[in-house]
Every structure is written in structure tokens, then in C-alpha cells.
C-alpha atoms as a PDB file:
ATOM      1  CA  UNK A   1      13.131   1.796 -12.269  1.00  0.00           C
ATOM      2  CA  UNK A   2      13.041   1.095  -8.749  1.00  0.00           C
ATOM      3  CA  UNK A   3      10.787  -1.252  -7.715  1.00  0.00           C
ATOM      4  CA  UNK A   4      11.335  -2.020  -4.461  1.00  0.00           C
ATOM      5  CA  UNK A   5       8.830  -1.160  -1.949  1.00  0.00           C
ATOM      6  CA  UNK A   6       9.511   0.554   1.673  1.00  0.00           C
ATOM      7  CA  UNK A   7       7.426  -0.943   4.468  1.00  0.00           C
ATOM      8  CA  UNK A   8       5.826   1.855   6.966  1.00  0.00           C
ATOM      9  CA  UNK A   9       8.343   2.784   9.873  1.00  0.00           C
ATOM     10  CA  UNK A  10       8.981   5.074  12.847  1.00  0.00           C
ATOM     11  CA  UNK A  11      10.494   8.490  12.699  1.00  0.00           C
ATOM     12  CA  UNK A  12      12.089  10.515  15.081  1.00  0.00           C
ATOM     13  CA  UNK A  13      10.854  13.886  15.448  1.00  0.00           C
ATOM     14  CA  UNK A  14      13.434  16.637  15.440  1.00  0.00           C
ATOM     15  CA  UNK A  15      13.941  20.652  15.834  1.00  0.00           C
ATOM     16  CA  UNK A  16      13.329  21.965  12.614  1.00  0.00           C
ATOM     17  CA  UNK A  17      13.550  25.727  13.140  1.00  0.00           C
ATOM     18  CA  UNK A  18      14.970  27.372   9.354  1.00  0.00           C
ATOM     19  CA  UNK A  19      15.140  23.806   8.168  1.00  0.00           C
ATOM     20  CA  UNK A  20      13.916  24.623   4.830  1.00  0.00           C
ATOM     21  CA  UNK A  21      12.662  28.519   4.835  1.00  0.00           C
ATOM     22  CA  UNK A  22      15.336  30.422   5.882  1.00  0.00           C
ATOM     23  CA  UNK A  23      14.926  33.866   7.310  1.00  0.00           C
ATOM     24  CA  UNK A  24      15.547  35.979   4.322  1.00  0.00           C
ATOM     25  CA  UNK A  25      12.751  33.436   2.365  1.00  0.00           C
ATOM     26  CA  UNK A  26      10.091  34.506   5.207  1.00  0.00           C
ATOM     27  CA  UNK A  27      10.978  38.029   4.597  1.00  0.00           C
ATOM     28  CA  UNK A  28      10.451  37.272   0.766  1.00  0.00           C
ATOM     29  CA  UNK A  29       7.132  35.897   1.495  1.00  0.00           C
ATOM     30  CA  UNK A  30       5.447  37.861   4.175  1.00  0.00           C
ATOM     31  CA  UNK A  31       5.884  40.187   1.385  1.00  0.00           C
ATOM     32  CA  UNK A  32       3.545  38.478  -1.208  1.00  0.00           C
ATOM     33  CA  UNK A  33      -0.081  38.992  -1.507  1.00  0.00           C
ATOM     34  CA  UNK A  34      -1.064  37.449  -4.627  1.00  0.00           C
ATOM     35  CA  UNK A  35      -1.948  33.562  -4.364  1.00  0.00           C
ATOM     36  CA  UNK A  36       0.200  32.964  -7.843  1.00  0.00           C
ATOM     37  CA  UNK A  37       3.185  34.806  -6.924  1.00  0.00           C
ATOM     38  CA  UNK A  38       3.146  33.115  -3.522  1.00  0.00           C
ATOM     39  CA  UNK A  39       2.830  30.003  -5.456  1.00  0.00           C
ATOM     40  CA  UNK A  40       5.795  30.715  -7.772  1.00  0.00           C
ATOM     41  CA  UNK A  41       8.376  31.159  -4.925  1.00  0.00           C
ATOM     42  CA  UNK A  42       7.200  28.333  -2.331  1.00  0.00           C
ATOM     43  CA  UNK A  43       8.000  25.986  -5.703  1.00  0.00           C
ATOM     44  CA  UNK A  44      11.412  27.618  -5.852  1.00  0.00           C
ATOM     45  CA  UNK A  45      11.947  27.808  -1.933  1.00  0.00           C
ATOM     46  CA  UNK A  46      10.730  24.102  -0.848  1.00  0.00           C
ATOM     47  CA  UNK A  47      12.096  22.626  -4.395  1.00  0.00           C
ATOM     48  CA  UNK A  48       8.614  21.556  -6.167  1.00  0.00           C
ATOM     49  CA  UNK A  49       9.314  20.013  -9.076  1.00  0.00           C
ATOM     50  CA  UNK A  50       6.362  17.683  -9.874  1.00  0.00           C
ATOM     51  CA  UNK A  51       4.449  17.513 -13.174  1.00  0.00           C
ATOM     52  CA  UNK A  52       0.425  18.289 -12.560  1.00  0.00           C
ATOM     53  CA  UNK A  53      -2.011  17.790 -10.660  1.00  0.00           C
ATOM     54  CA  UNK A  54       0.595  17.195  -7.866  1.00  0.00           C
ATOM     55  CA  UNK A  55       1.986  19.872  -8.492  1.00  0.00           C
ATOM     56  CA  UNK A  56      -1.307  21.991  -7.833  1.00  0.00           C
ATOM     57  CA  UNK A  57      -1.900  19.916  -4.845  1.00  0.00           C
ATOM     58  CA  UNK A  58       1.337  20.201  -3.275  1.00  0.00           C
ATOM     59  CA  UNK A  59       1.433  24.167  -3.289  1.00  0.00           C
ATOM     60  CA  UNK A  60      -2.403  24.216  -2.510  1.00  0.00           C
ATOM     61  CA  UNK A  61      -0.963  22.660   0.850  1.00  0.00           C
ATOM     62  CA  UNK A  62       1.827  24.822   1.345  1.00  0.00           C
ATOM     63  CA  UNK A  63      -0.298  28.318   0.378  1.00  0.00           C
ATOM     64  CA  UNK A  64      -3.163  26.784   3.019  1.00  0.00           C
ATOM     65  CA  UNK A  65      -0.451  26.657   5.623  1.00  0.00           C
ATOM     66  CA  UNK A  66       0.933  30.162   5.105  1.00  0.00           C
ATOM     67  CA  UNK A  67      -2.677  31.628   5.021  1.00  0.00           C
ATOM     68  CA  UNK A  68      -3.356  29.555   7.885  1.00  0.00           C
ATOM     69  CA  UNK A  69      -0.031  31.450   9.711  1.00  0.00           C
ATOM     70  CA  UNK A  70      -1.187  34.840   8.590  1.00  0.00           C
ATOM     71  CA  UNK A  71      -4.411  34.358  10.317  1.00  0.00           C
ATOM     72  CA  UNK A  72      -3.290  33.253  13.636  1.00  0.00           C
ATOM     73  CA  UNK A  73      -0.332  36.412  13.285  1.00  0.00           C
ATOM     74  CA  UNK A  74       2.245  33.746  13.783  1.00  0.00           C
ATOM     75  CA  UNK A  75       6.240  35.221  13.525  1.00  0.00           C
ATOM     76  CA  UNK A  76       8.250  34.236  10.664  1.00  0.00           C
ATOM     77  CA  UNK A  77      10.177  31.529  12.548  1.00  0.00           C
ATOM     78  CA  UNK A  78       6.859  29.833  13.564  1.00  0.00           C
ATOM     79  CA  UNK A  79       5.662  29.914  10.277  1.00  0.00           C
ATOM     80  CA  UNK A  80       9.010  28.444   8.534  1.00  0.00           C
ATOM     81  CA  UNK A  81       8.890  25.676  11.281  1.00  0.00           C
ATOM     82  CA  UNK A  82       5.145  24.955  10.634  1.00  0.00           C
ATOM     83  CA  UNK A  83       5.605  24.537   6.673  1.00  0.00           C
ATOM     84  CA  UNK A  84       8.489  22.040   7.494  1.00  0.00           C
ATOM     85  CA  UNK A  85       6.188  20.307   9.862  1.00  0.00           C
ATOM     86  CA  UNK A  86       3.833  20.000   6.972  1.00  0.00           C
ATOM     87  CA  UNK A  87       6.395  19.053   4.650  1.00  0.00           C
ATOM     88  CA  UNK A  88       7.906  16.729   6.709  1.00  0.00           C
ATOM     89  CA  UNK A  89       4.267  14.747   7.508  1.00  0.00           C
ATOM     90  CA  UNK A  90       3.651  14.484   3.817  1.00  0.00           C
ATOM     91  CA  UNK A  91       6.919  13.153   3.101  1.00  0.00           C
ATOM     92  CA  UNK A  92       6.430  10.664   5.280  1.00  0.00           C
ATOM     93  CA  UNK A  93       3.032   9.546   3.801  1.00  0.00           C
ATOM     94  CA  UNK A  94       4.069   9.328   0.251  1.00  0.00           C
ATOM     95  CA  UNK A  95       7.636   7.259   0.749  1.00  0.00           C
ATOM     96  CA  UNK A  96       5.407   4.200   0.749  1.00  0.00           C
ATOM     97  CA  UNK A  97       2.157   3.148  -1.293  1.00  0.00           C
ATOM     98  CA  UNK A  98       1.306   1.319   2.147  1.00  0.00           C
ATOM     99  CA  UNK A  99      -0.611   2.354   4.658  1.00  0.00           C
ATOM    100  CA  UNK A 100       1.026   3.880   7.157  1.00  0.00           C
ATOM    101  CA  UNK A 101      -1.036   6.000   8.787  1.00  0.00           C
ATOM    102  CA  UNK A 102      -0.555   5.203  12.031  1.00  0.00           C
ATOM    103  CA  UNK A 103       3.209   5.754  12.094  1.00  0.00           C
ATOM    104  CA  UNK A 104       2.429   9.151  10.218  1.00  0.00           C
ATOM    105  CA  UNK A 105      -0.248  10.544  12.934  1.00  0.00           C
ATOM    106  CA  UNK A 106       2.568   9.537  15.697  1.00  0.00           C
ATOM    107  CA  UNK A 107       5.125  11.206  13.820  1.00  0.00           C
ATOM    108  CA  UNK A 108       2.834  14.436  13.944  1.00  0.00           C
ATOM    109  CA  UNK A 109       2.181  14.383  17.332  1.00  0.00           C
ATOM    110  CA  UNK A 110       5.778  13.721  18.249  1.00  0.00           C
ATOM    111  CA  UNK A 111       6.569  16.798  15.711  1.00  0.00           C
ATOM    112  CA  UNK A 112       4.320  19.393  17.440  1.00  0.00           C
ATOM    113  CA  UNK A 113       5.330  18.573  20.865  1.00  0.00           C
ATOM    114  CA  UNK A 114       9.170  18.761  19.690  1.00  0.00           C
ATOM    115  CA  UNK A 115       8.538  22.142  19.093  1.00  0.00           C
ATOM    116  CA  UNK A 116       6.528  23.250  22.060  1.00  0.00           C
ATOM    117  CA  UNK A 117       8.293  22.199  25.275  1.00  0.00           C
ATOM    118  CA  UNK A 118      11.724  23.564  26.164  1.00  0.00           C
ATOM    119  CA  UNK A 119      14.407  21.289  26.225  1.00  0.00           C
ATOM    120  CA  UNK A 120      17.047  21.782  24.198  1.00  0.00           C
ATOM    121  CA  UNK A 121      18.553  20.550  21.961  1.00  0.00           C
ATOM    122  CA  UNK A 122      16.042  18.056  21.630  1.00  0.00           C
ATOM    123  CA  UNK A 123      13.086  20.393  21.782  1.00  0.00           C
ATOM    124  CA  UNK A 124      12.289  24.351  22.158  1.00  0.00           C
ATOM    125  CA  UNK A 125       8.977  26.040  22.900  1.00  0.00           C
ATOM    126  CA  UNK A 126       7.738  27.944  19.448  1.00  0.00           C
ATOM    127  CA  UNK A 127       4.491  27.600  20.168  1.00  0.00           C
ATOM    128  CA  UNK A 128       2.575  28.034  23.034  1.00  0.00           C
ATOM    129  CA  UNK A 129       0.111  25.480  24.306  1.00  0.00           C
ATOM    130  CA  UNK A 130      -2.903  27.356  22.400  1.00  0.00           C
ATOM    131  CA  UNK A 131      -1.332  27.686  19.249  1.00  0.00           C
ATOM    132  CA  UNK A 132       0.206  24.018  19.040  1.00  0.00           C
ATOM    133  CA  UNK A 133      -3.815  23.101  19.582  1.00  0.00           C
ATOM    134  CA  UNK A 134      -4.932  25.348  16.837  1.00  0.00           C
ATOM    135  CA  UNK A 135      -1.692  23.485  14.831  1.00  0.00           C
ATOM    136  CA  UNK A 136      -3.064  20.198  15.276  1.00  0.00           C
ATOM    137  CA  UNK A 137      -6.706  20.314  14.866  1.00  0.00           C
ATOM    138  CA  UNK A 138      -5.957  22.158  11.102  1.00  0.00           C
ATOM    139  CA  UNK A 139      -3.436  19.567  10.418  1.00  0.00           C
ATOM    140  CA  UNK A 140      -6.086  17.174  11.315  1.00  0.00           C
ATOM    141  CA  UNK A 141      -8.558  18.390   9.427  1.00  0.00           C
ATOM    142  CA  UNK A 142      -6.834  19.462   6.639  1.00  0.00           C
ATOM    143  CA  UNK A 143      -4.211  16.715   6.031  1.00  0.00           C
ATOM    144  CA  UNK A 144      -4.984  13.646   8.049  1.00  0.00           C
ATOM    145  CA  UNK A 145      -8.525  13.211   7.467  1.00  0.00           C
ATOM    146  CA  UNK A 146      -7.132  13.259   3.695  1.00  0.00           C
ATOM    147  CA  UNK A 147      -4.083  11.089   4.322  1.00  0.00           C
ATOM    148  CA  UNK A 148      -5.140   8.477   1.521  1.00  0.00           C
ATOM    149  CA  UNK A 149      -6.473  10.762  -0.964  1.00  0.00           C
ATOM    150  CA  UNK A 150      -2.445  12.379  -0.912  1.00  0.00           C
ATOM    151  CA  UNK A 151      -1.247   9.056  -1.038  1.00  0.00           C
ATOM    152  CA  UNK A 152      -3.207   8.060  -3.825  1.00  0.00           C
ATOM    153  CA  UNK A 153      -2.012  10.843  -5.833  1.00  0.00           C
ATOM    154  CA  UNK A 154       1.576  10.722  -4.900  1.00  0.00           C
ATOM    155  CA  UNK A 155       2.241   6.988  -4.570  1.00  0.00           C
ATOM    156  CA  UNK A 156       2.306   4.551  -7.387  1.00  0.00           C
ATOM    157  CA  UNK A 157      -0.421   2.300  -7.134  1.00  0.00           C
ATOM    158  CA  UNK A 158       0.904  -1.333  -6.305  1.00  0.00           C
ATOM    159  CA  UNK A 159      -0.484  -4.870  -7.744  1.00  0.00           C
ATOM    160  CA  UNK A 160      -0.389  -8.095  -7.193  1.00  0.00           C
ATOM    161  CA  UNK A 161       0.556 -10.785 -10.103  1.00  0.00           C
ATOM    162  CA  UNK A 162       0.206 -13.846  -9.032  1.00  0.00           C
ATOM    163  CA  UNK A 163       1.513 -17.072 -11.208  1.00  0.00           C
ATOM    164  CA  UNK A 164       1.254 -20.654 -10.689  1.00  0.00           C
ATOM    165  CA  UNK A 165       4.912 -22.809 -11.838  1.00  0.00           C
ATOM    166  CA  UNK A 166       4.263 -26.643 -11.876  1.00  0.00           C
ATOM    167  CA  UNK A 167       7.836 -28.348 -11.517  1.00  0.00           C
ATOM    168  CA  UNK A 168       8.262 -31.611 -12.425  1.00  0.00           C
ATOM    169  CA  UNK A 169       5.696 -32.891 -14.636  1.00  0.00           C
ATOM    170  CA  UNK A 170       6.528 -32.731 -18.281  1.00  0.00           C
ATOM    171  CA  UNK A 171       4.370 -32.567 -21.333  1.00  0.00           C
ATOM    172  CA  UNK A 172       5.071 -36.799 -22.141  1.00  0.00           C
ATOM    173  CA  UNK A 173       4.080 -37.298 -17.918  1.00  0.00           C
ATOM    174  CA  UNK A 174       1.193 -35.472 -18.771  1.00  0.00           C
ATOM    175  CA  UNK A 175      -0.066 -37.696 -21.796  1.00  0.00           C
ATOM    176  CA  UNK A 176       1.784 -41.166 -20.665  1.00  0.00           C
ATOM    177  CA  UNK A 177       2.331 -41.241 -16.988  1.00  0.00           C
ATOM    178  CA  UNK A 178       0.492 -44.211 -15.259  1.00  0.00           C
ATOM    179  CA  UNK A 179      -1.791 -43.453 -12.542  1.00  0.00           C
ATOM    180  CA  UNK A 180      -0.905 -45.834 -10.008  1.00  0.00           C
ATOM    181  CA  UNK A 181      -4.917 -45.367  -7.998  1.00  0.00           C
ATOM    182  CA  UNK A 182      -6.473 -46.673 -11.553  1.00  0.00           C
ATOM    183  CA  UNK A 183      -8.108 -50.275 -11.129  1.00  0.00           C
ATOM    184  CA  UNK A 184      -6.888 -53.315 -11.956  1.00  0.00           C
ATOM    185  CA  UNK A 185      -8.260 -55.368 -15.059  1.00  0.00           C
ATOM    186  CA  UNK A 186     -11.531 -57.625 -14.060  1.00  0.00           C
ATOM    187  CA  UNK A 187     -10.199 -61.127 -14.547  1.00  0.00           C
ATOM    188  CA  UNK A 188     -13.196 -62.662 -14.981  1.00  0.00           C
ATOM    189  CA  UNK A 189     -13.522 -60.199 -18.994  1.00  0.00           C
ATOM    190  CA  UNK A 190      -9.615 -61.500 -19.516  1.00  0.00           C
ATOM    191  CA  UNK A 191     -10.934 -65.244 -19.150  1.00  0.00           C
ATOM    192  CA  UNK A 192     -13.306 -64.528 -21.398  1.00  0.00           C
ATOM    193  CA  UNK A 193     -11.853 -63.458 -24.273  1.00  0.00           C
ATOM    194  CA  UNK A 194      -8.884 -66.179 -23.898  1.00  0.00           C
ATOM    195  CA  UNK A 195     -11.452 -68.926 -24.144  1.00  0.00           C
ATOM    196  CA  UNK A 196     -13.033 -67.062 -27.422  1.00  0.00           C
ATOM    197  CA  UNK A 197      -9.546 -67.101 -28.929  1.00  0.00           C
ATOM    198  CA  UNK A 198      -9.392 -70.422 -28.149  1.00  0.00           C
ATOM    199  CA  UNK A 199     -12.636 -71.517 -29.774  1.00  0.00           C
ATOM    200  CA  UNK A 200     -12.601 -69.396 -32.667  1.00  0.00           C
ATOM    201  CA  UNK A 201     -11.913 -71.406 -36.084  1.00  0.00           C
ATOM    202  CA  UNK A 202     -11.392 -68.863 -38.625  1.00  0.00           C
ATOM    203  CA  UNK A 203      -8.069 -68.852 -40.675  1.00  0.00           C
ATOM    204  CA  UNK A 204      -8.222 -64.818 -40.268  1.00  0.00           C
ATOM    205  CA  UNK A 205      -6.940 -63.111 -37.106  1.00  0.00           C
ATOM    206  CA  UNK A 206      -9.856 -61.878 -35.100  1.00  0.00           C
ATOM    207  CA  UNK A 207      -9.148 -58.601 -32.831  1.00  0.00           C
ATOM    208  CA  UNK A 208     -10.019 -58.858 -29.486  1.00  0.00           C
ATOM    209  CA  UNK A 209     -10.560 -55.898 -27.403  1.00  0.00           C
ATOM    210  CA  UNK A 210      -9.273 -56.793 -23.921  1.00  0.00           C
ATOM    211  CA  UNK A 211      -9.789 -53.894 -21.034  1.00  0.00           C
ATOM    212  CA  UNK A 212      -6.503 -52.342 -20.734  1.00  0.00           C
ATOM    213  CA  UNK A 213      -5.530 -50.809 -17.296  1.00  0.00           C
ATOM    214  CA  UNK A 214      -7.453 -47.508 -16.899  1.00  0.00           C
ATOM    215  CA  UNK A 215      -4.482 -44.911 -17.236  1.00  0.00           C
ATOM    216  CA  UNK A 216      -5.055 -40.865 -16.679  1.00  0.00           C
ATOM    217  CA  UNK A 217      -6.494 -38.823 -19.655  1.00  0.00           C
ATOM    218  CA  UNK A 218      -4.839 -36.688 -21.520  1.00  0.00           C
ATOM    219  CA  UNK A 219      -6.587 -34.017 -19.803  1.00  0.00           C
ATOM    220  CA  UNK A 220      -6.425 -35.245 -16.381  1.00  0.00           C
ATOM    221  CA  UNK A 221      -3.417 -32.725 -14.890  1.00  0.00           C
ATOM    222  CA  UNK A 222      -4.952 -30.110 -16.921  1.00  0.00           C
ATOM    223  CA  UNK A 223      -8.168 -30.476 -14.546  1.00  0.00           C
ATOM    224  CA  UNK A 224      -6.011 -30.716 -11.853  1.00  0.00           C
ATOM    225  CA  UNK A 225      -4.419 -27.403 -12.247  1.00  0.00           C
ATOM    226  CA  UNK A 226      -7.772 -25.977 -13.202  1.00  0.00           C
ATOM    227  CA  UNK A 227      -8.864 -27.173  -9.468  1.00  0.00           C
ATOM    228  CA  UNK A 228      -5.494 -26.130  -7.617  1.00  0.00           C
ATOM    229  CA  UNK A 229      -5.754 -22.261  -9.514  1.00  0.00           C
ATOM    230  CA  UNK A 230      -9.879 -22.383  -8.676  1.00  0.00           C
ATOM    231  CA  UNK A 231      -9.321 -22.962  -4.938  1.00  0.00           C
ATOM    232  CA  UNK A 232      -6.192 -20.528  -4.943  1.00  0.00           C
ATOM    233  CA  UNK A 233      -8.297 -17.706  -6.178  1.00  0.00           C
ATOM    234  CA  UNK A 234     -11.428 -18.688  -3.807  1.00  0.00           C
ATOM    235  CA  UNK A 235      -8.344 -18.230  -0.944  1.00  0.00           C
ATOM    236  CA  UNK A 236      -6.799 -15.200  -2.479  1.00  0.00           C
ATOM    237  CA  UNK A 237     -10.774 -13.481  -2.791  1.00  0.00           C
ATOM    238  CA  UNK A 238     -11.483 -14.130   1.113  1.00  0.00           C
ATOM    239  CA  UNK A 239      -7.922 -12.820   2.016  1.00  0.00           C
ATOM    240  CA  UNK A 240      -8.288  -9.984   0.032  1.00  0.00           C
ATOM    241  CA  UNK A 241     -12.139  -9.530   1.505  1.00  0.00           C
ATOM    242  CA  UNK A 242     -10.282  -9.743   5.151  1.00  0.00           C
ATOM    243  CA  UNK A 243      -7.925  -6.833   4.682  1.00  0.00           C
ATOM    244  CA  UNK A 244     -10.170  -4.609   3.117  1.00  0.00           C
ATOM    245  CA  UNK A 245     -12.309  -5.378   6.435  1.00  0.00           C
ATOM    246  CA  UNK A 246      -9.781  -4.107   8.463  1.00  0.00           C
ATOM    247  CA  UNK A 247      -8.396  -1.409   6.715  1.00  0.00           C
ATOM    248  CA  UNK A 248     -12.021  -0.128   6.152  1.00  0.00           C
ATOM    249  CA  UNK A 249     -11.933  -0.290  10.445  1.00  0.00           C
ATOM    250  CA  UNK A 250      -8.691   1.354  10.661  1.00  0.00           C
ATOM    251  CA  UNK A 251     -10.076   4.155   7.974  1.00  0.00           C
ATOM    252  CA  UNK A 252     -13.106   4.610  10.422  1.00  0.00           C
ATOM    253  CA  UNK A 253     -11.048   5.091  13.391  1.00  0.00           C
ATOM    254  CA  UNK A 254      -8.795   7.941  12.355  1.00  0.00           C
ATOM    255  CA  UNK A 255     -11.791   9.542  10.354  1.00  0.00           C
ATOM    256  CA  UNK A 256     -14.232   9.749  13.499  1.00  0.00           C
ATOM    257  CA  UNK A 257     -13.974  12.865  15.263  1.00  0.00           C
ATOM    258  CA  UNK A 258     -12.125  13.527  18.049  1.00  0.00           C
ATOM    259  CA  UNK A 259     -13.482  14.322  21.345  1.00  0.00           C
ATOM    260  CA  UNK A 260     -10.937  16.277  22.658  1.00  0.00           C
ATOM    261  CA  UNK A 261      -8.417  17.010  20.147  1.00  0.00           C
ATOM    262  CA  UNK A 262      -5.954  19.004  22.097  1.00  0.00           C
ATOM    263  CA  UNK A 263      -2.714  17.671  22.831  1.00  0.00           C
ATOM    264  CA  UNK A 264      -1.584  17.046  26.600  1.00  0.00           C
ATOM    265  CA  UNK A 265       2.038  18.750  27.711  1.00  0.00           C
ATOM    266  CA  UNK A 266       3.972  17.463  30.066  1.00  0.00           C
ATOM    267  CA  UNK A 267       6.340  21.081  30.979  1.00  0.00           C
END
């Protein structure tokens, strides 16, 4: 399993007249009435081959766009172009479980004007000025203003395991090592108990207890990682507190509506 992880990037738009609906396929199509027959050959035309629900999803997007064509009368090469628009967008958004979309609503833009200026071969006009505004403000509303919700479905969700290694402190360091910031023996207890051996008279051995240098407890590195992991979560908590901030302001941005959605031409 591949588990690497590709960070959001730039795409360059491109022509994509009969890219992935050829002629004969519109034909095919513009035939079809019935929403599951429809459904049946966009999974064999645009290769769907996804267990459910994205499955459903995927040609609910594709049979919205078609409808979408029929309604504004579009010709069959405007309506091949438009579904590999569409395709192309989502593609885009599900190739990383990151949020990219920023890169994806440039990408769109960049798409739509590709295909409505002449200048070829790097762009032709398919669609006039009005229709690449009608385009737009249904691809906004019906993909971009979802853009996470696809992404969620069609992504793998991505977590973050975080473990701590301590290197070079062993389990007899742990128990035996001397801590060299423990305080030194009071002299004036040692004096003490020399002069009581000295006085004492009986033939048996009497134990003294003399203060031995205070050493770390057993349990003293233990605490210590307890404190390092505590802090590292408090950090990890407030980082994760700060990008949910700003994605939450990103979110807000692309979901507030436009004031003028229509795309500018330069011609």
C-alpha cells in the first residue's frame, strides 16, 4: 500500500475538446433518456470503477452535468469538453487528502477560460462569454461549495501517530544513575554518629544509620517523561487548535457568496 502522501500543487490548464467523450459517445448519449441507462454508459465511457457510495456520487456528478448541458441546448462538443472539465476538477481534489482548495478553484478558472478565448493551440472559444458564466456559477455551486464533502469521501482520511524514543538512558541509569544536583551529606549528623561509635561499649555491633547522598528514585525519569509527554500534548492541542482556526477561515472564505461571480475575459 502506498502511503505516501502528495502535497497540493499547480496545474496547467489545457484544451480538452474529445478528451474523454468522443464524438460517437455524445451521439450514444444524447440518445438516452432514462437516468439509469445514462448512468450505465457514463461508467463505461469515463471508466468508473469505484465500489459504493462513490460510485453513486461520482455518476450523480456526471448525470448533473449532462442534464445541466441539455438545459442550456449546449452541442455535443461543448458538452464532452464540460464533463472533462468536471472530471478533471475532481481529479484534482481527490489526489490529495490535503486541502487544496485553493489550487483546485485556480485550476477551474484557468480551465474555463482555456476554453473560451481563441488562441490556439493553447486555447479555443467553445463557449461564449454567457455560457462560460452560467459554467462557473453551477460548478460553483454544485462542486466547490462541496469541495470537502468529495474529498472526504474519496480521500483516505490521514492521522497523526505521534511517539516519544528516549536514547540513551537504560533501564540500570534509570534505577542507579547518580544525580549529580542531589545535596551533599550534613557533616555536622556524620560527626555525630562517629562520636556514638566511639562511645558505645557493647561487645555487639550496633548499626548506625548514616544519611547517604540523596540519589534519584526509582521513579524519578519515569516522572520526567510523564512531564516531557504532558507538555508535548499541551503543544500538540494548541497547534492543532491553530490550524483548525485557519482552515475554519479559509472554509468561510470560499463558502461566502460571491458578489459578482462572472469571470472577466481578456479577447
Amino acid at each position: 500500500m502506498d502511503t505516501k502522501i502528495k502535497v497540493p500543487r499547480e496545474l496547467k490548464a489545457k484544451v480538452m475538446l474529445w478528451t474523454d467523450v468522443s464524438y460517437h459517445d455524445m451521439e450514444m448519449i444524447d440518445k438516452i433518456q432514462l437516468i439509469p441507462e445514462l448512468e450505465s454508459v457514463l461508467c463505461s465511457v469515463l471508466g468508473v470503477d469505484l465500489p459504493e457510495p462513490r460510485r453513486g456520487v461520482l455518476l450523480e456528478l456526471y448525470v448533473q452535468t449532462i442534464l445541466f448541458c441539455r438545459d442550456r441546448s449546449f452541442k455535443p462538443e461543448q458538452t464532452s469538453a464540460l464533463l472533462s472539465i468536471i472530471k478533471s476538477i475532481h481529479e484534482v481534489n481527490v489526489e490529495t487528502p490535503l486541502n487544496n482548495i485553493e489550487e483546485g478553484f485556480k485550476y477551474c478558472k484557468e480551465l474555463l477560460l482555456c476554453h473560451s478565448v481563441r488562441r490556439p493551440p493553447f486555447s479555443i472559444n467553445l463557449f461564449s462569454c454567457e455560457e462560460v458564466n452560467s459554467i462557473f456559477q453551477y460548478i460553483y455551486d454544485g462542486y466547490m461549495r462541496h469541495y470537502k464533502l468529495y474529498k472526504y469521501i474519496f480521500t483516505p482520511q490521514v492521522k497523526l501517530d505521534l511517539s516519544l524514543t528516549y536514547s540513551g538512558i537504560s533501564e540500570h541509569d534509570e534505577h542507579f544513575k547518580e544525580d549529580s544536583s542531589a545535596p551533599a551529606p550534613d557533616a555536622e549528623n556524620v560527626a555525630e554518629a562517629e562520636a556514638e561509635l566511639k562511645t558505645d561499649s557493647s561487645p555487639q555491633t550496633q548499626e548506625t544509620s548514616i544519611p547517604e547522598p540523596e540519589g534519584p528514585t526509582p521513579g524519578s525519569n519515569s516522572e520526567l517523561k510523564a512531564m516531557i509527554e504532558k507538555e508535548i500534548k499541551e503543544q500538540m492541542a494548541l497547534l492543532s487548535g491553530q490550524l483548525d482556526q485557519q482552515i475554519k477561515q479559509i472554509v468561510d472564505q470560499q463558502t461566502r457568496p460571491l458578489d459578482s461571480p462572472q469571470l472577466k475575459h481578456k479577447k
